[in-house]
PDB file of N, CA and C in Angstrom:
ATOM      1  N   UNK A   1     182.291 110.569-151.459  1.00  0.00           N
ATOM      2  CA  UNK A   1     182.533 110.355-150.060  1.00  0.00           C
ATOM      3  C   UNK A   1     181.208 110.081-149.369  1.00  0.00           C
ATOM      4  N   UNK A   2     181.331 109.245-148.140  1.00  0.00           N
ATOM      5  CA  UNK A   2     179.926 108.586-147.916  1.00  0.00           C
ATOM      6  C   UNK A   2     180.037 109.178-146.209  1.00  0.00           C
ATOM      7  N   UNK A   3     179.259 109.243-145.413  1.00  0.00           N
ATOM      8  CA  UNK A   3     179.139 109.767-144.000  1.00  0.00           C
ATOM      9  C   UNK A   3     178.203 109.443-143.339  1.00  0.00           C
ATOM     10  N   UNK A   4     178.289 109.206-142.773  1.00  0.00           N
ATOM     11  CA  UNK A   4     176.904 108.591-141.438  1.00  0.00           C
ATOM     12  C   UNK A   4     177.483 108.916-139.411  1.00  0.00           C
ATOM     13  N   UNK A   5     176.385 109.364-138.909  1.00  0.00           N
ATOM     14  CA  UNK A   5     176.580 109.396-137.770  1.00  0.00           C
ATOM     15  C   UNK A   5     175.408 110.979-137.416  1.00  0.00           C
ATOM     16  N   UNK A   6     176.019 111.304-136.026  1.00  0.00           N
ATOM     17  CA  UNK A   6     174.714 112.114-135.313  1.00  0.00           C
ATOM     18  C   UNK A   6     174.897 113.497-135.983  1.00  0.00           C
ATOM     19  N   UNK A   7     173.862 114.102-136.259  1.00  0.00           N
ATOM     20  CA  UNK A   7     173.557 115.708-136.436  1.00  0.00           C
ATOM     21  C   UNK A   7     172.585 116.288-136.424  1.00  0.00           C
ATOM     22  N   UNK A   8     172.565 117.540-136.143  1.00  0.00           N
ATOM     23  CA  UNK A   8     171.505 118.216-135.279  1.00  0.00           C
ATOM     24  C   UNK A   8     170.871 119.075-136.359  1.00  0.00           C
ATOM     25  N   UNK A   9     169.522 118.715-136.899  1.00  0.00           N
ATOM     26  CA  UNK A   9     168.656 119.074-137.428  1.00  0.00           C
ATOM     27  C   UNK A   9     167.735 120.500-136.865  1.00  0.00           C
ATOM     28  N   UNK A  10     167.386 121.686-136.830  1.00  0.00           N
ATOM     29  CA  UNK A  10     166.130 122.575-136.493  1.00  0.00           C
ATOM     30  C   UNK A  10     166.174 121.845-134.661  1.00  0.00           C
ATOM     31  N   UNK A  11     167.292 121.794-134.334  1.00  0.00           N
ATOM     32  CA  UNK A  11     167.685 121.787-132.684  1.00  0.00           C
ATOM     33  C   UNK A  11     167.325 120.285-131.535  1.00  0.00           C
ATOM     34  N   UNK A  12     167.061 119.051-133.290  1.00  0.00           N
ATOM     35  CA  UNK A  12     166.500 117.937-133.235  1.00  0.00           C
ATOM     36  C   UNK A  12     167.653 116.806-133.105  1.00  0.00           C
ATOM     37  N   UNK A  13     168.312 116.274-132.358  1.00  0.00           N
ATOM     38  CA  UNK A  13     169.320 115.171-133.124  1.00  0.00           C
ATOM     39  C   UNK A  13     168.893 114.136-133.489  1.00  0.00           C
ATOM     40  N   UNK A  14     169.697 113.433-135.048  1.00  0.00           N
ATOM     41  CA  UNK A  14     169.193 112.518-135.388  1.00  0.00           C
ATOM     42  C   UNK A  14     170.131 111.901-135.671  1.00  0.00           C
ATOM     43  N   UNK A  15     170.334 111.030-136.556  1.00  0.00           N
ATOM     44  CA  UNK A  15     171.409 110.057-137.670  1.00  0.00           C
ATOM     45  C   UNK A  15     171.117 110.128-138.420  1.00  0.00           C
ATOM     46  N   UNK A  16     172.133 110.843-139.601  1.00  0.00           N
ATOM     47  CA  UNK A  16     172.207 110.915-141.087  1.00  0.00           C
ATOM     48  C   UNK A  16     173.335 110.312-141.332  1.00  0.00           C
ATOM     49  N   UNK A  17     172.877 109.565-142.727  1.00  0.00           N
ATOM     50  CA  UNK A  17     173.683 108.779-143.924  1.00  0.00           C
ATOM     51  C   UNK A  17     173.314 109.764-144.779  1.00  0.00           C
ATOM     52  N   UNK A  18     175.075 109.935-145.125  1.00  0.00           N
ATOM     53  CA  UNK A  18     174.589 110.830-146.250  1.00  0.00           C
ATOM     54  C   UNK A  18     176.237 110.813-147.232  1.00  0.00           C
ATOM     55  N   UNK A  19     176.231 111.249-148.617  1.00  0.00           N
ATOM     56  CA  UNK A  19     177.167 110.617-149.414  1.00  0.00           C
ATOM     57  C   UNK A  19     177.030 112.198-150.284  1.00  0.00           C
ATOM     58  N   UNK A  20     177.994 112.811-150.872  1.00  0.00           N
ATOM     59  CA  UNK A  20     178.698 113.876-151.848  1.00  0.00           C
ATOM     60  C   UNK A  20     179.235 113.224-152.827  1.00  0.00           C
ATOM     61  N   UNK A  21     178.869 114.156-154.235  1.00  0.00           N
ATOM     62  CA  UNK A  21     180.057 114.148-154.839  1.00  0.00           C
ATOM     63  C   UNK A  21     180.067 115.613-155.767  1.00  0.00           C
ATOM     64  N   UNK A  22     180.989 115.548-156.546  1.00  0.00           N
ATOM     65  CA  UNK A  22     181.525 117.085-157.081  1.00  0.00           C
ATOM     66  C   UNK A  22     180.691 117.099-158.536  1.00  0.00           C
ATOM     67  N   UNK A  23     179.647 117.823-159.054  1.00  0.00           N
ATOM     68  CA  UNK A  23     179.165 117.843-160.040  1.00  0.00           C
ATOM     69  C   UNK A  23     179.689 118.692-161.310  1.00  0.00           C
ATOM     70  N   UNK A  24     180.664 118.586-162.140  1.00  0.00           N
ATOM     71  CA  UNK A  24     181.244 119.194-163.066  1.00  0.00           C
ATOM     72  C   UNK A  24     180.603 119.706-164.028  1.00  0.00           C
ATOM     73  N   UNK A  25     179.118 119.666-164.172  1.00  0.00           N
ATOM     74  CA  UNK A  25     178.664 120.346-165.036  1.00  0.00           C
ATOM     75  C   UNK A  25     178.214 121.685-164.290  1.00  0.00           C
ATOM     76  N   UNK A  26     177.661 121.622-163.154  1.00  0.00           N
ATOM     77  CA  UNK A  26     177.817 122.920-162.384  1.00  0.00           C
ATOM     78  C   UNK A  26     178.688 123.289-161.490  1.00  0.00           C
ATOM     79  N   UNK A  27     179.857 122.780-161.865  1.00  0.00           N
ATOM     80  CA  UNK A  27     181.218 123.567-160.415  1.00  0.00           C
ATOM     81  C   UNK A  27     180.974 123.391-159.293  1.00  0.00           C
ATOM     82  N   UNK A  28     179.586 122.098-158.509  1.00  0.00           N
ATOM     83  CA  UNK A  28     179.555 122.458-157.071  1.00  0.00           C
ATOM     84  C   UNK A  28     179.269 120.882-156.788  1.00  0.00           C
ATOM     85  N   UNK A  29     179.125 121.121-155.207  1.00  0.00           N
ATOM     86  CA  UNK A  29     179.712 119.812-154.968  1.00  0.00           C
ATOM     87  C   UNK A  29     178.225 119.370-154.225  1.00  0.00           C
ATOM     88  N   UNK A  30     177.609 118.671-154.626  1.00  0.00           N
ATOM     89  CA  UNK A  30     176.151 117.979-154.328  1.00  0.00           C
ATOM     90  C   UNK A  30     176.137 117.021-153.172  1.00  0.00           C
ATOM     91  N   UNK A  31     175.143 117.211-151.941  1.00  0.00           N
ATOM     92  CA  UNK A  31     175.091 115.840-151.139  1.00  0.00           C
ATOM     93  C   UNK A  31     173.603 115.596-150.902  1.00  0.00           C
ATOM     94  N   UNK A  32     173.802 114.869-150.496  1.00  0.00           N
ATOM     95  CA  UNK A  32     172.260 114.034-150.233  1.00  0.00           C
ATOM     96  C   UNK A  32     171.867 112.371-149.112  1.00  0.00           C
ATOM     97  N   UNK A  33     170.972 112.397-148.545  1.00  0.00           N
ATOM     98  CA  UNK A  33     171.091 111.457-147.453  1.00  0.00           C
ATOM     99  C   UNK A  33     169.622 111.218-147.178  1.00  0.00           C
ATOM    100  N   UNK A  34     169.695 110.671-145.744  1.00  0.00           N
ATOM    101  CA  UNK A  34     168.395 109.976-145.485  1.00  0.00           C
ATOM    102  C   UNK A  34     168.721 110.285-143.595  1.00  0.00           C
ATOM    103  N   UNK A  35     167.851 111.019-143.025  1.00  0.00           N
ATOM    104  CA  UNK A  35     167.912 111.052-141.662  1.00  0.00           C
ATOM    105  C   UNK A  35     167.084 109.892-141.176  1.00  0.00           C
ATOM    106  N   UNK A  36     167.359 108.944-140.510  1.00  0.00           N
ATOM    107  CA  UNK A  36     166.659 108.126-140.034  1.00  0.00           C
ATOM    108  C   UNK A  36     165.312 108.341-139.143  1.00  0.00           C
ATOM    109  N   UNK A  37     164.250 107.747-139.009  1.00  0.00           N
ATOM    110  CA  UNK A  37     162.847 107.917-138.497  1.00  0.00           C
ATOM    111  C   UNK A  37     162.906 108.863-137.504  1.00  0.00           C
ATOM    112  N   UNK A  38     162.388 109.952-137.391  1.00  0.00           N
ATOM    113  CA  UNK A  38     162.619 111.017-136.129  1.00  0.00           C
ATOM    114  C   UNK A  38     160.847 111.793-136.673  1.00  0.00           C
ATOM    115  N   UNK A  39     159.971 111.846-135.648  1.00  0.00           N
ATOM    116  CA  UNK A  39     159.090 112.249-135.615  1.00  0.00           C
ATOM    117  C   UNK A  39     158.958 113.796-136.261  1.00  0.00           C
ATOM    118  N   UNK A  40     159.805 114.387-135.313  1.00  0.00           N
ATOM    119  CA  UNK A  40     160.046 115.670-135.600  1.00  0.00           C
ATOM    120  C   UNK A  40     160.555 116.211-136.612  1.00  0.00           C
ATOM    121  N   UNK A  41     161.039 115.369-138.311  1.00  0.00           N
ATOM    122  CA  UNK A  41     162.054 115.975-139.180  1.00  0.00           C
ATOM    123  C   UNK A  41     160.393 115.860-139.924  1.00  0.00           C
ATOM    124  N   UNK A  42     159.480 114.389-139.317  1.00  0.00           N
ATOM    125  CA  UNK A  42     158.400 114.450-140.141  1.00  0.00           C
ATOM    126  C   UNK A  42     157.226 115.325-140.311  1.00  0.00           C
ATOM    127  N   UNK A  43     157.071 115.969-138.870  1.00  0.00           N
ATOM    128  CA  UNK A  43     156.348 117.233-138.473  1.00  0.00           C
ATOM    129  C   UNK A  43     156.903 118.096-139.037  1.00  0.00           C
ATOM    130  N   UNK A  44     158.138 118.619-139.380  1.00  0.00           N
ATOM    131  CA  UNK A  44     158.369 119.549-140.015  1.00  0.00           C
ATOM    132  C   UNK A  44     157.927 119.863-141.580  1.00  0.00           C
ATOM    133  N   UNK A  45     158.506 118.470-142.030  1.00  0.00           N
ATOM    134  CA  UNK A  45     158.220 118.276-143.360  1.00  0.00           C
ATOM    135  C   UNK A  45     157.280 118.397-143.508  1.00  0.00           C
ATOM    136  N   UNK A  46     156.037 117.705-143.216  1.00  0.00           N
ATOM    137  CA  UNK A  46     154.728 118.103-143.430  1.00  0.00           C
ATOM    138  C   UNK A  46     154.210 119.130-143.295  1.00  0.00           C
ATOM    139  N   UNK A  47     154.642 120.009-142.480  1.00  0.00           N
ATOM    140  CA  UNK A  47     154.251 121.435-142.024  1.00  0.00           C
ATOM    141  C   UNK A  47     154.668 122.495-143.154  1.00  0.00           C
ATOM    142  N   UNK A  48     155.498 121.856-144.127  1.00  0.00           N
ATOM    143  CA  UNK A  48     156.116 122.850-145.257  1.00  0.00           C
ATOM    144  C   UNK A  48     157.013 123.153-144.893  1.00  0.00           C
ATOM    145  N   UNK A  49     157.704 123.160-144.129  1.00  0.00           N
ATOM    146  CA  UNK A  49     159.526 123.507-143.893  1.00  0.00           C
ATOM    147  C   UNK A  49     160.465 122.881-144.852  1.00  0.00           C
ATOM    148  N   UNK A  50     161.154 123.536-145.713  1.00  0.00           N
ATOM    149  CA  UNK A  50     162.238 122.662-146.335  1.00  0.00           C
ATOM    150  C   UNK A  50     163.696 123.244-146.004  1.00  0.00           C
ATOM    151  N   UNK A  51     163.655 123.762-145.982  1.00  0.00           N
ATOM    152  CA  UNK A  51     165.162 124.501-145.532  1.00  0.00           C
ATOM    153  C   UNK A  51     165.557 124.231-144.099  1.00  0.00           C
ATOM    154  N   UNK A  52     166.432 123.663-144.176  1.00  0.00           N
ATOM    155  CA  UNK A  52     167.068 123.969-142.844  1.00  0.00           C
ATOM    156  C   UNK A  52     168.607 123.847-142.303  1.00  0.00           C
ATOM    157  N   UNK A  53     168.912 123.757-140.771  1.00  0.00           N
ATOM    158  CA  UNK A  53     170.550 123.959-140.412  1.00  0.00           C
ATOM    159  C   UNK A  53     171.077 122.389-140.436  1.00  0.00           C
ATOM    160  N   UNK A  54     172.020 121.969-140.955  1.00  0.00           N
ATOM    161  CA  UNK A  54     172.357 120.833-140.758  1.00  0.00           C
ATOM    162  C   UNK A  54     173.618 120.707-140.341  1.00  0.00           C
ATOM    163  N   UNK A  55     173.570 120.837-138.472  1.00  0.00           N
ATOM    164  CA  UNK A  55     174.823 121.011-137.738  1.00  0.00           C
ATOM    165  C   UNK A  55     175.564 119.466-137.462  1.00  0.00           C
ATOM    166  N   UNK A  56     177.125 119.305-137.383  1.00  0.00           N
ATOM    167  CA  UNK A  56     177.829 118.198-137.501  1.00  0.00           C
ATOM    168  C   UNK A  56     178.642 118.563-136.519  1.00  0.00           C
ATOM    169  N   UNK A  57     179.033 118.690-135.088  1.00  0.00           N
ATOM    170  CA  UNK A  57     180.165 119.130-134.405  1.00  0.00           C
ATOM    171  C   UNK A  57     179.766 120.661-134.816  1.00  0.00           C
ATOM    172  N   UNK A  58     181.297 121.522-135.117  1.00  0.00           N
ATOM    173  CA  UNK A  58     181.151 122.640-135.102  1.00  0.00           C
ATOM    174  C   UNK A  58     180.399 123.650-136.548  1.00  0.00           C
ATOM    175  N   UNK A  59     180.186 122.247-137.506  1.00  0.00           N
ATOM    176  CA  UNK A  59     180.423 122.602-139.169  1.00  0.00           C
ATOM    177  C   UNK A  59     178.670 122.667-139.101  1.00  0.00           C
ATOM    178  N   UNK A  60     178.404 123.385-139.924  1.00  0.00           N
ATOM    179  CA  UNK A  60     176.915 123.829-140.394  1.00  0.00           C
ATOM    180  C   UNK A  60     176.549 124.116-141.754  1.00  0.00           C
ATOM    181  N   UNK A  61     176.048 123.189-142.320  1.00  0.00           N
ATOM    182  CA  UNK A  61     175.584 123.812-143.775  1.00  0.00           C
ATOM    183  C   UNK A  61     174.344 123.720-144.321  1.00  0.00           C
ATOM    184  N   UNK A  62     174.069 124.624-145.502  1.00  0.00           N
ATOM    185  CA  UNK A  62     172.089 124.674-145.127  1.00  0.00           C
ATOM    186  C   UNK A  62     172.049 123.622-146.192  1.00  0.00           C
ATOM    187  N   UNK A  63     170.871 122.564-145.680  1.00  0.00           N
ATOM    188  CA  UNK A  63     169.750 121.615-146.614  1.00  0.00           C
ATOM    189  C   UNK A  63     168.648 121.667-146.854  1.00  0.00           C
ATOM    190  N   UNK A  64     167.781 120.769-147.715  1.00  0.00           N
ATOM    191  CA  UNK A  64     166.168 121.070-147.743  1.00  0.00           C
ATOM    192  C   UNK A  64     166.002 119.644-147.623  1.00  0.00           C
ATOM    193  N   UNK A  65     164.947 119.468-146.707  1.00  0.00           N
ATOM    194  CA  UNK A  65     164.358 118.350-146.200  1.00  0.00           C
ATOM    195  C   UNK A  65     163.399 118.200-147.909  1.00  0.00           C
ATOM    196  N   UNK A  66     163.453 116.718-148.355  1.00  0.00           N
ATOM    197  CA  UNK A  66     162.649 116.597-149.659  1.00  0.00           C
ATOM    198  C   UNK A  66     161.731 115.433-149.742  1.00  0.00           C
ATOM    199  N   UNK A  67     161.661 114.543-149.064  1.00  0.00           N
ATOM    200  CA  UNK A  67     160.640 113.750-148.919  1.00  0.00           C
ATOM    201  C   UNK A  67     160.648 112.512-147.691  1.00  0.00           C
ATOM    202  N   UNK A  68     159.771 112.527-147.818  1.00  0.00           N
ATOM    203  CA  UNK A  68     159.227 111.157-146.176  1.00  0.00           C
ATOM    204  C   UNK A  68     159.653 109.572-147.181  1.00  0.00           C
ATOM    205  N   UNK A  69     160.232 108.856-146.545  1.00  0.00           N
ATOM    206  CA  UNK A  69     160.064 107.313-146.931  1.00  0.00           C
ATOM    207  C   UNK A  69     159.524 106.477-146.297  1.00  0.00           C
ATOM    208  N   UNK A  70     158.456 105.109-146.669  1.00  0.00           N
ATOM    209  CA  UNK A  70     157.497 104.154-146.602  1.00  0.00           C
ATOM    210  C   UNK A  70     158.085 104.207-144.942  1.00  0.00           C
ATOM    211  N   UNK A  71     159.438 104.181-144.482  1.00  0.00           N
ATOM    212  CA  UNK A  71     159.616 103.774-142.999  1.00  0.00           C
ATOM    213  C   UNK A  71     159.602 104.896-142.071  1.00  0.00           C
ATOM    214  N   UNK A  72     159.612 106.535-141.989  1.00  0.00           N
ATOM    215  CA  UNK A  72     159.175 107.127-141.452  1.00  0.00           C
ATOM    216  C   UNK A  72     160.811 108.097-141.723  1.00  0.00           C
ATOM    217  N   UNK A  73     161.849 108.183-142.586  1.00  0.00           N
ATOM    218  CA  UNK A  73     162.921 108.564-142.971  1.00  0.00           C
ATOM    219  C   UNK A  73     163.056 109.734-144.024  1.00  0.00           C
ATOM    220  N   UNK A  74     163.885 110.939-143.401  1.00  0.00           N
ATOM    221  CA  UNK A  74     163.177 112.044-144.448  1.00  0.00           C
ATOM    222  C   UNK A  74     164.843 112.282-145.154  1.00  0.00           C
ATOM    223  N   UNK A  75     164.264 112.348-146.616  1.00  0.00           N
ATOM    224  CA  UNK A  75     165.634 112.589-147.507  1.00  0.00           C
ATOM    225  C   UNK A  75     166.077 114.271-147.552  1.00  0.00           C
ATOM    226  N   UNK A  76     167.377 114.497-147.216  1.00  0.00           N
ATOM    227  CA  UNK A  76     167.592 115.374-147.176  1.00  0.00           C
ATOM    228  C   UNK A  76     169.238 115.927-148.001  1.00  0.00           C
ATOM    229  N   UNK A  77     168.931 116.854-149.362  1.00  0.00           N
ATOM    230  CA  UNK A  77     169.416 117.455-150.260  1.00  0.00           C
ATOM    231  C   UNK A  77     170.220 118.569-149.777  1.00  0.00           C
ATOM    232  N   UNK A  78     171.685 119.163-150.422  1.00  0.00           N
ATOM    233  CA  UNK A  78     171.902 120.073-150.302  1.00  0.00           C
ATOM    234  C   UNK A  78     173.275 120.065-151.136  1.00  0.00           C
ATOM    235  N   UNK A  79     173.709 121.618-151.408  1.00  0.00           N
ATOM    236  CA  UNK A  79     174.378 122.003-152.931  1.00  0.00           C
ATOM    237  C   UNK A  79     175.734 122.872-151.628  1.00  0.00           C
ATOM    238  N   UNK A  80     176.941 122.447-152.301  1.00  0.00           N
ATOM    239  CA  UNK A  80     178.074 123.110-151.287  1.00  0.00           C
ATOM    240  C   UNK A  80     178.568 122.926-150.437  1.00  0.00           C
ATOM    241  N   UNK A  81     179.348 123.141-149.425  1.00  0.00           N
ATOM    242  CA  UNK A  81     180.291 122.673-147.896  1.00  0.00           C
ATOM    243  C   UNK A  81     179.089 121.462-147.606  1.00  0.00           C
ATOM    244  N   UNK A  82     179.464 120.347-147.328  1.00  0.00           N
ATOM    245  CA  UNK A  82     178.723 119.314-146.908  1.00  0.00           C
ATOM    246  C   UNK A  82     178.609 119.527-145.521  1.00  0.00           C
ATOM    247  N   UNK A  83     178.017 118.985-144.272  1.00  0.00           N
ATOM    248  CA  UNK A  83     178.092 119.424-142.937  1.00  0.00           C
ATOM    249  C   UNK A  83     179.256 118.596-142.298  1.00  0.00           C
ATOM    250  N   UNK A  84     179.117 117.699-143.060  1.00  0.00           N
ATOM    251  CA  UNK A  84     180.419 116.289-141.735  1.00  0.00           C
ATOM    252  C   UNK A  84     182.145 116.979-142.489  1.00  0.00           C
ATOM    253  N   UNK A  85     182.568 116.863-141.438  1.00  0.00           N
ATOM    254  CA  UNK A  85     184.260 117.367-141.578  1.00  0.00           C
ATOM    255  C   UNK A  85     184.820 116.650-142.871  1.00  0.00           C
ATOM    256  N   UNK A  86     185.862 117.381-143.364  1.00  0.00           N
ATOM    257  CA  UNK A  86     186.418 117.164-144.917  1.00  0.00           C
ATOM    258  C   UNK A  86     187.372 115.900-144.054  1.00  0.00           C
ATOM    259  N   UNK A  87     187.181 114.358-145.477  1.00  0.00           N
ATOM    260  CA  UNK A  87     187.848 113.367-144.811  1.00  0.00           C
ATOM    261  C   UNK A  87     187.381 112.169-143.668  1.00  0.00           C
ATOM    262  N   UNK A  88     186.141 113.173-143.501  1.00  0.00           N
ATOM    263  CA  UNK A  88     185.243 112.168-142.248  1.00  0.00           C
ATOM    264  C   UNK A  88     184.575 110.739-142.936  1.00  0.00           C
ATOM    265  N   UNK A  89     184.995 109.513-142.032  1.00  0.00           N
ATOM    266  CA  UNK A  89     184.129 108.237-142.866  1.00  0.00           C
ATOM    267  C   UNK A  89     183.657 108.095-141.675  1.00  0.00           C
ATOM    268  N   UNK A  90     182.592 108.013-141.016  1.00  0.00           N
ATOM    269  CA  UNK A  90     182.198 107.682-139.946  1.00  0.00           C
ATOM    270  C   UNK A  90     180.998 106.423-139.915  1.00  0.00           C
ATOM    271  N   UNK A  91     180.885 105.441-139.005  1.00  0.00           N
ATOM    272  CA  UNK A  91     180.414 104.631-138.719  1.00  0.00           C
ATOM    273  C   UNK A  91     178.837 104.418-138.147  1.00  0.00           C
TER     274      UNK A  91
END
């Protein structure tokens, strides 16, 4: 399942693309994305923060911010409840 649209990062909003799927060798369900250029996901990152809240509407689930890309875009990992609503394809 693939997802894109606004969510609120460490009290930051941004736009994440971000895509799941169910990993059967460990029973859990993996996602991963790319928040688009936001100064502040990059200050963090650099500062050593990897963990953080990745709020969608009312749904919240924790990620780790994992690296900066050439355009100023930080990839962001996480294992379990994805944050965007079960069923959501958003635009």
């Amino acid at each position: 399942m693939s997802w894109q649209g606004p969510a609120e990062i460490a009290g930051t909003t941004v736009r994440l693309h971000a895509s799941g799927r169910w990993e059967p060798v460990d029973g859990r369900y993996h996602w991963a994305g790319r928040i688009e250029p936001e100064p502040r996901m990059l200050r963090l990152l650099r500062s050593g923060r990897r963990d953080v809240e990745v709020r969608v509407g009312e749904r919240v689930a924790r990620g780790r911010l994992a690296e900066a890309d050439p355009w100023g875009g930080v990839r962001i990992t996480g294992v379990g409840q994805p944050p965007w609503p079960p069923g959501a394809d958003e635009d």
